[in-house]
Structures are given as structure tokens and as C-alpha cells.
C-alpha atoms as a PDB file:
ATOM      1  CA  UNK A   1     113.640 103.302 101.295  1.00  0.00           C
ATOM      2  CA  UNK A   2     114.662 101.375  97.775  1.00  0.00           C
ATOM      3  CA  UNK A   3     114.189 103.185  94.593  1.00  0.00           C
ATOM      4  CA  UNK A   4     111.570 100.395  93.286  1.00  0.00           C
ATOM      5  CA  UNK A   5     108.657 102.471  92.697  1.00  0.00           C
ATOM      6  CA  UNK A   6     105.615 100.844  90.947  1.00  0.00           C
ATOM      7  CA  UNK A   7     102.155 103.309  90.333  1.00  0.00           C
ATOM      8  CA  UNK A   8      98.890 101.302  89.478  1.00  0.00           C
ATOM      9  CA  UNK A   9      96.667 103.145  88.022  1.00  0.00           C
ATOM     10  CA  UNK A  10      93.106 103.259  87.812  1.00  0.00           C
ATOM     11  CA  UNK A  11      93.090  98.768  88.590  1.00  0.00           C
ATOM     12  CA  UNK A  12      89.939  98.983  90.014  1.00  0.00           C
ATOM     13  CA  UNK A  13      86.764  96.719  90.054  1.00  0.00           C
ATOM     14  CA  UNK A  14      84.374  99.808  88.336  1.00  0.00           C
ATOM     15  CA  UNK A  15      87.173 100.148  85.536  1.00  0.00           C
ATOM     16  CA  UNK A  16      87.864  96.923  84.477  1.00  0.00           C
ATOM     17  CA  UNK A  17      84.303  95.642  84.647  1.00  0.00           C
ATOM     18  CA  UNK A  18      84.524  96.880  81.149  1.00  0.00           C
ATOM     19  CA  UNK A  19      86.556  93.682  79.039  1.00  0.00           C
ATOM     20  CA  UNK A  20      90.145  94.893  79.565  1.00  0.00           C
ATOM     21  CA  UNK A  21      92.489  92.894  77.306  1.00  0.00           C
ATOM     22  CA  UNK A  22      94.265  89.716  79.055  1.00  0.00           C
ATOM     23  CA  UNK A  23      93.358  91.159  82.683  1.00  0.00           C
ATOM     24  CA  UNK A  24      94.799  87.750  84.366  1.00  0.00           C
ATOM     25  CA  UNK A  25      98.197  88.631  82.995  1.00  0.00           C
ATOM     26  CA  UNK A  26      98.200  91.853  83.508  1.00  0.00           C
ATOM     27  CA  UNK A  27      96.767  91.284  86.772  1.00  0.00           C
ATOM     28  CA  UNK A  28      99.475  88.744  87.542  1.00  0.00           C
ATOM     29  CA  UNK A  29     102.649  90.984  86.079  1.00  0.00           C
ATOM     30  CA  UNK A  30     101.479  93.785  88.041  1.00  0.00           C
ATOM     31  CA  UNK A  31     101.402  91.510  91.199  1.00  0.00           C
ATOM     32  CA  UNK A  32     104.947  90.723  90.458  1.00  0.00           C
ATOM     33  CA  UNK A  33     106.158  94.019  90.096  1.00  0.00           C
ATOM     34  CA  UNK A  34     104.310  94.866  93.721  1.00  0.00           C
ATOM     35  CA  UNK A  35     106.140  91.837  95.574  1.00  0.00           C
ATOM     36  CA  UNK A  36     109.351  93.346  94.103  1.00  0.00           C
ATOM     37  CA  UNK A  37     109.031  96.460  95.019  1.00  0.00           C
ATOM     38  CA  UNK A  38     109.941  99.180  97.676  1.00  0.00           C
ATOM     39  CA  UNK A  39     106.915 101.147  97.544  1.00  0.00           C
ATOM     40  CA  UNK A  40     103.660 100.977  95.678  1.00  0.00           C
ATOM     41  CA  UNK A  41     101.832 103.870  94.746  1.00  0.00           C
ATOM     42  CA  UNK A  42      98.070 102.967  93.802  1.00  0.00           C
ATOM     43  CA  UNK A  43      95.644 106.348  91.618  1.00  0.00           C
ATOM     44  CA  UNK A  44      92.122 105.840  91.687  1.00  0.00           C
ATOM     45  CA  UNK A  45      89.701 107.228  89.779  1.00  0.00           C
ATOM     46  CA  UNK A  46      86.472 109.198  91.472  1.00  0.00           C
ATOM     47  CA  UNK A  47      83.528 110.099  89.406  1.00  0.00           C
ATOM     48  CA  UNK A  48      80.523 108.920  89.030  1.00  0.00           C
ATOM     49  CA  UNK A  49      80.104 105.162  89.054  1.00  0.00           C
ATOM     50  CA  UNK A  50      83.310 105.124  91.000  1.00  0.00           C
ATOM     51  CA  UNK A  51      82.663 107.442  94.108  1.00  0.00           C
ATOM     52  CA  UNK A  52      85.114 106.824  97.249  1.00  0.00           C
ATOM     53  CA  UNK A  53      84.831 103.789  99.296  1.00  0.00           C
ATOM     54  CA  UNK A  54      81.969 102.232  96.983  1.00  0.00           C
ATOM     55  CA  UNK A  55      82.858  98.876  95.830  1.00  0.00           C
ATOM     56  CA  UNK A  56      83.187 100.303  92.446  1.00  0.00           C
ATOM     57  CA  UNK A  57      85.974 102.082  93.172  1.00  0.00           C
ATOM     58  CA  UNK A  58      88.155  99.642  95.195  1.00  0.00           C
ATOM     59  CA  UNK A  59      91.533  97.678  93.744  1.00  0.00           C
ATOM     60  CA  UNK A  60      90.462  94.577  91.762  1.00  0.00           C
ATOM     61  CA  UNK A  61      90.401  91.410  94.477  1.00  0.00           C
ATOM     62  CA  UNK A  62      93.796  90.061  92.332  1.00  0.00           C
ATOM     63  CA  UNK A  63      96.017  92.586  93.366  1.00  0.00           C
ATOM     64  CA  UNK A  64      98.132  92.813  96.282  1.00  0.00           C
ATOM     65  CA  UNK A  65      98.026  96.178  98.510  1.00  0.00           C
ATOM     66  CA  UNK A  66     101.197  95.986 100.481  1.00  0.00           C
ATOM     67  CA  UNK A  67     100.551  97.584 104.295  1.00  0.00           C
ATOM     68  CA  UNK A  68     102.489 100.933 102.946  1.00  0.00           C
ATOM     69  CA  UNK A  69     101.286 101.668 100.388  1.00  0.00           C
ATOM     70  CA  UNK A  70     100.296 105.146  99.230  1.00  0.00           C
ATOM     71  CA  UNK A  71      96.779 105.701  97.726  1.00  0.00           C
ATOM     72  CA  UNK A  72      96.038 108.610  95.710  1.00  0.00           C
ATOM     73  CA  UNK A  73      92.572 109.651  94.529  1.00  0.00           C
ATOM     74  CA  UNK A  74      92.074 111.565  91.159  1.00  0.00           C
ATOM     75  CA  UNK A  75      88.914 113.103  88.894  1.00  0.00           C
ATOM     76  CA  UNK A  76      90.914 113.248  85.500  1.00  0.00           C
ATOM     77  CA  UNK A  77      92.724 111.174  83.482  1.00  0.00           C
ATOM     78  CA  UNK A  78      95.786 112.725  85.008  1.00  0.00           C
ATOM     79  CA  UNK A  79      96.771 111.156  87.896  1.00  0.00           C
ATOM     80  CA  UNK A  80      98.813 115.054  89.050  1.00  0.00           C
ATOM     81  CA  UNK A  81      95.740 116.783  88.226  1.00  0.00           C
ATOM     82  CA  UNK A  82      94.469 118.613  91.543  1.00  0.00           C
ATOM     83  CA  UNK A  83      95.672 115.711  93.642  1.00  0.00           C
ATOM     84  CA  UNK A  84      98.322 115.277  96.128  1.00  0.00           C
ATOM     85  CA  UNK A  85     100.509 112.761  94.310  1.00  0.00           C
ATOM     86  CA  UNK A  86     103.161 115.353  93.625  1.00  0.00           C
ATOM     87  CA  UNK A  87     102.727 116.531  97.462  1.00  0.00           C
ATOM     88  CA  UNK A  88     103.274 112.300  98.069  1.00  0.00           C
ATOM     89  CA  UNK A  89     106.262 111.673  95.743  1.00  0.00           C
ATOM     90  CA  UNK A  90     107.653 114.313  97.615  1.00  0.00           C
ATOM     91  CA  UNK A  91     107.430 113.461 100.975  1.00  0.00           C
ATOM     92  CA  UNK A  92     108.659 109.904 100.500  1.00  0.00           C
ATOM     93  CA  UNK A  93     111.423 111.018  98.200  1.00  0.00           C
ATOM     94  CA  UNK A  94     110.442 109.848  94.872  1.00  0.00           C
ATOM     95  CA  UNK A  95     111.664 110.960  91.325  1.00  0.00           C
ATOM     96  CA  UNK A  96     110.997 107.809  89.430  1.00  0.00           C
ATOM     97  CA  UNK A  97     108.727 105.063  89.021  1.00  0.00           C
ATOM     98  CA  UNK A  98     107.823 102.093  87.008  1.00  0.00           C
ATOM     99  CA  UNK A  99     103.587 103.138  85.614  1.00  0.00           C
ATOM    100  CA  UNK A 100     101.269 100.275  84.960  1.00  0.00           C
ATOM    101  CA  UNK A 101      97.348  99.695  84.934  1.00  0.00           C
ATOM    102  CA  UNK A 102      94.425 100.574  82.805  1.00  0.00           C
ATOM    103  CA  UNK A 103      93.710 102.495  80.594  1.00  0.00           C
ATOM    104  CA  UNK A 104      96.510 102.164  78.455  1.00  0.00           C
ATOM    105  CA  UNK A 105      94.982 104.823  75.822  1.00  0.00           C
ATOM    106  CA  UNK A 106      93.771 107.631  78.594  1.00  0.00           C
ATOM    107  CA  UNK A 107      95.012 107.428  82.656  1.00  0.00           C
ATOM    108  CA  UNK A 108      97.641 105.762  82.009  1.00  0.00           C
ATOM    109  CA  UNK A 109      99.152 107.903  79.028  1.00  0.00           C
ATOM    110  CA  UNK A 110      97.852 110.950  80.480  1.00  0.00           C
ATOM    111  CA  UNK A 111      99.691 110.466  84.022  1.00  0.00           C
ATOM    112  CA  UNK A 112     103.106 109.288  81.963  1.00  0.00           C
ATOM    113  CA  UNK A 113     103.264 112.015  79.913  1.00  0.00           C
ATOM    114  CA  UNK A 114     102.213 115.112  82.694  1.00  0.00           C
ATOM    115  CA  UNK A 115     104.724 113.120  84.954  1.00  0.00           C
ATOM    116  CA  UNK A 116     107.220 112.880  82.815  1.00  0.00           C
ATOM    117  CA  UNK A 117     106.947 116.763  81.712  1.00  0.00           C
ATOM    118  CA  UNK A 118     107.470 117.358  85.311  1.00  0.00           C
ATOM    119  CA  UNK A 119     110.969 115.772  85.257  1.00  0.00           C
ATOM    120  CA  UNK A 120     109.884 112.279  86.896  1.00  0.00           C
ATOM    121  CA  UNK A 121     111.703 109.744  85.632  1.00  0.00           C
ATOM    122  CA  UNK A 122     109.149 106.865  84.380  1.00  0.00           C
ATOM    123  CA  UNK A 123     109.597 103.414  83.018  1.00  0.00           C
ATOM    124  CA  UNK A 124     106.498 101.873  81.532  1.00  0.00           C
ATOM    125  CA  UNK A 125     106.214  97.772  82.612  1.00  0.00           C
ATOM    126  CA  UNK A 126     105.568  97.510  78.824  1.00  0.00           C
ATOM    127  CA  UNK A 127     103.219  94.113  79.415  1.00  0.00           C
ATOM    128  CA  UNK A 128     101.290  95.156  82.411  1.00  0.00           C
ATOM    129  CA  UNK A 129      99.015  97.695  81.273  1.00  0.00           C
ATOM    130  CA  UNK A 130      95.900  97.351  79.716  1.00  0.00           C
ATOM    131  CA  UNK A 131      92.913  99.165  78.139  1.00  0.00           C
ATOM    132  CA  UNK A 132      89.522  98.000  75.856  1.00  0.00           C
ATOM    133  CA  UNK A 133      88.846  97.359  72.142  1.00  0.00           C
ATOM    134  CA  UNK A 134      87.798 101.084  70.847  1.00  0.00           C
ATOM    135  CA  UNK A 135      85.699 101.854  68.040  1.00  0.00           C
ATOM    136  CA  UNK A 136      88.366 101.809  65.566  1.00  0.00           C
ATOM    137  CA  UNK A 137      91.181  99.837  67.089  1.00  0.00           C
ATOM    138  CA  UNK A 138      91.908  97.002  69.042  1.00  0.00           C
ATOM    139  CA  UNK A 139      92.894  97.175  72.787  1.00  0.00           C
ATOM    140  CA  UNK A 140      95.747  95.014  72.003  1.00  0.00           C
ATOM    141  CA  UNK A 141      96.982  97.124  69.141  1.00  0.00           C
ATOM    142  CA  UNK A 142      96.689 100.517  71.380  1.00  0.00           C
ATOM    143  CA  UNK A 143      98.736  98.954  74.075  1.00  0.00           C
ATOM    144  CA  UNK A 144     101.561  98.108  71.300  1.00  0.00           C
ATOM    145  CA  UNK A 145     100.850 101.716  69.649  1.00  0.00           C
ATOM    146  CA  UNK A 146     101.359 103.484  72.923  1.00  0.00           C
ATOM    147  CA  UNK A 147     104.669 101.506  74.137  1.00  0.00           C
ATOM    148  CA  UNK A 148     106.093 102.270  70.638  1.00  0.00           C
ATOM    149  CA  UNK A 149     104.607 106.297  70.745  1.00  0.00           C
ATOM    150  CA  UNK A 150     106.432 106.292  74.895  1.00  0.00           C
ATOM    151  CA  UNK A 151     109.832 105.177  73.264  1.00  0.00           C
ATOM    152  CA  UNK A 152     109.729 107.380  71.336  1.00  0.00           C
ATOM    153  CA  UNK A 153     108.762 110.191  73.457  1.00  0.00           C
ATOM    154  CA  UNK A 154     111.689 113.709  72.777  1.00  0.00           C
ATOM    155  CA  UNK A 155     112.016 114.704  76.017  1.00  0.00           C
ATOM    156  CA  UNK A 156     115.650 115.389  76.248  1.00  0.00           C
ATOM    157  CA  UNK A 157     117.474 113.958  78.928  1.00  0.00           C
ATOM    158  CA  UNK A 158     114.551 112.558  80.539  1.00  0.00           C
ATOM    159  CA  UNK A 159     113.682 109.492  77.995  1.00  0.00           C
ATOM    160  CA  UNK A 160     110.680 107.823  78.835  1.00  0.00           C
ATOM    161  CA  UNK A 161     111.515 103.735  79.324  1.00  0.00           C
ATOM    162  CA  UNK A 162     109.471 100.946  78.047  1.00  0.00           C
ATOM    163  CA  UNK A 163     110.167  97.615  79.118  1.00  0.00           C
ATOM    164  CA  UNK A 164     108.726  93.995  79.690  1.00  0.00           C
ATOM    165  CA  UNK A 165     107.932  93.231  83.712  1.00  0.00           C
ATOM    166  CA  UNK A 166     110.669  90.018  83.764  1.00  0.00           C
ATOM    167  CA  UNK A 167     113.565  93.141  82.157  1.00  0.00           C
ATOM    168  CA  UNK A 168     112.270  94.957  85.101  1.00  0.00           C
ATOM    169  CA  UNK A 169     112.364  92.774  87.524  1.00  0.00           C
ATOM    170  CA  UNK A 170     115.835  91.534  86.779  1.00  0.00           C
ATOM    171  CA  UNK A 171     117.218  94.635  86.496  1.00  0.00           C
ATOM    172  CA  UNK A 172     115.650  95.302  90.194  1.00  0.00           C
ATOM    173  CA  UNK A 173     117.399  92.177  91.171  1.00  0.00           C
ATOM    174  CA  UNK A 174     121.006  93.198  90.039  1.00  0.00           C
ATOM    175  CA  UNK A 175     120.765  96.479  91.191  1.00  0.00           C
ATOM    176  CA  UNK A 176     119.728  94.870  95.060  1.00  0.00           C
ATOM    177  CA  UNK A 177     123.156  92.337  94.652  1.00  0.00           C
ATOM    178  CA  UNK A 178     125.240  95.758  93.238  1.00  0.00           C
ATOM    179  CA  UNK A 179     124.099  98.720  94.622  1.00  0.00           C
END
């Protein structure tokens, strides 16, 4: 297997029937980074409102599910958090992946940060993650926030990446011509 990892998290039609900002693009990016890669790891979130198998809970219509990919169910905003992703990464050999999805602010931060702790190495597809306008702040201004606050992360020698989808994807690109 290639080392293009991408984890969705939490794109499902319960979550972002809440107004998620510019879900089209992120929708699309996050479709790009799928087709690109080797394996796609997809967290949902079960609660209530979003209980297994209900339509709630599914991946949004827009997104692509490639035949192997791994699905990974969670109750927290922490996609580790009593689940078997760590048991997955595991088993297929993963210790790094590009994170994208929704909510930029809680499962998405949450999962980067615990994952990162537990020496995975994590690039954030800076543009294709989302979240909705809070009380205080706009969803647009969060997203930017939390890129700039991952940057910045001190986790020493494990940096946390941030970068656009089309840096990603060309990067992927290079590294398929030189190996």
C-alpha cells in the first residue's frame, strides 16, 4: 500500500445539515484528495440524532467511498476515543495521514491533536475542512484560527502540517514519479 492516507471526519448528512461554511468546496477538495489517495479512512459520529445505519449518520451523497475503505465509528469528539482506529492504523500500517472534514473547531481538532500526541504524523488539507458560524465567531474565521493554532502546534519532532489540497496533491504526485 502507498503512504496517501486521507481521514474524513464526521462528513456526514446529520452533521452538516447544520450550514457548514462553503460545503461544495469542501465537499469537492475532499473528493480530490480521496481519488488521490491510497487509502481512505472515514470517523463517524454515533449519538443521538446520528445512531448507526440511520440516514443521519451516513457520508454526505457528494463524497466518494472508495471499495477499501476503512470506516470507523466514534461517541466523542475524538476520533481514538474507545474506538478501534488505533487497532485499524495498525493493521494496515499507518503512521500518517492527511485529516479533513467537519467540525473544524471540535472532531476535527480533537482527533488532530490526540493523534498527533500519539506520535501520528498528520497534515491538515488546510481548505477542506469545515465547521459553523458560533456564537461569537465566524465559521470561516475558526477554520483560519485553527490552521494558524495547528502550525503552530510544539510538539517536537512531530510538527503538525497545514497545507492547501492542490500543495497536497502535488506533492503526492512527485513523490509517485520519485519514490
Amino acid at each position: 500500500m502507498g503512504n496517501n492516507v486521507v481521514m474524513v471526519v464526521d462528513m456526514q448528512d446529520g452533521v452538516l445539515a447544520t450550514p457548514r461554511f462553503d460545503r461544495a468546496g469542501r465537499c469537492a477538495r475532499i473528493n480530490q484528495l480521496i481519488a488521490a489517495a491510497d487509502q481512505v479512512i472515514f470517523i463517524q459520529h454515533v449519538g443521538p440524532g446520528l445512531e448507526a445505519n440511520s440516514a443521519s449518520w451516513r457520508i454526505v451523497p457528494e463524497l466518494q467511498q472508495p471499495a477499501n475503505a476503512l470506516y470507523v465509528n466514534k461517541t466523542a469528539c475524538d476520533g481514538f476515543w474507545q474506538t478501534d482506529l488505533a487497532a485499524k492504523l495498525e493493521q494496515h500500517g499507518i503512521t500518517s495521514f492527511v485529516i479533513c472534514g467537519c467540525a473544524t473547531d471540535y472532531c476535527v481538532d480533537t482527533t488532530l491533536k490526540v493523534g498527533a500526541s500519539l506520535g501520528y504524523r498528520i497534515t491538515v488539507a488546510a481548505d477542506a475542512h469545515t465547521t459553523a458560524d458560533r456564537t461569537f465567531v465566524s465559521a470561516e474565521q475558526l477554520i483560519n484560527q485553527h490552521n494558524e493554532v495547528w502550525a503552530d502546534l510544539i510538539l517536537p519532532g512531530n510538527p503538525v502540517q497545514v497545507r492547501p489540497t492542490a500543495e497536497l496533491l502535488a506533492s503526492w504526485q512527485v513523490e509517485a514519479v520519485n519514490p
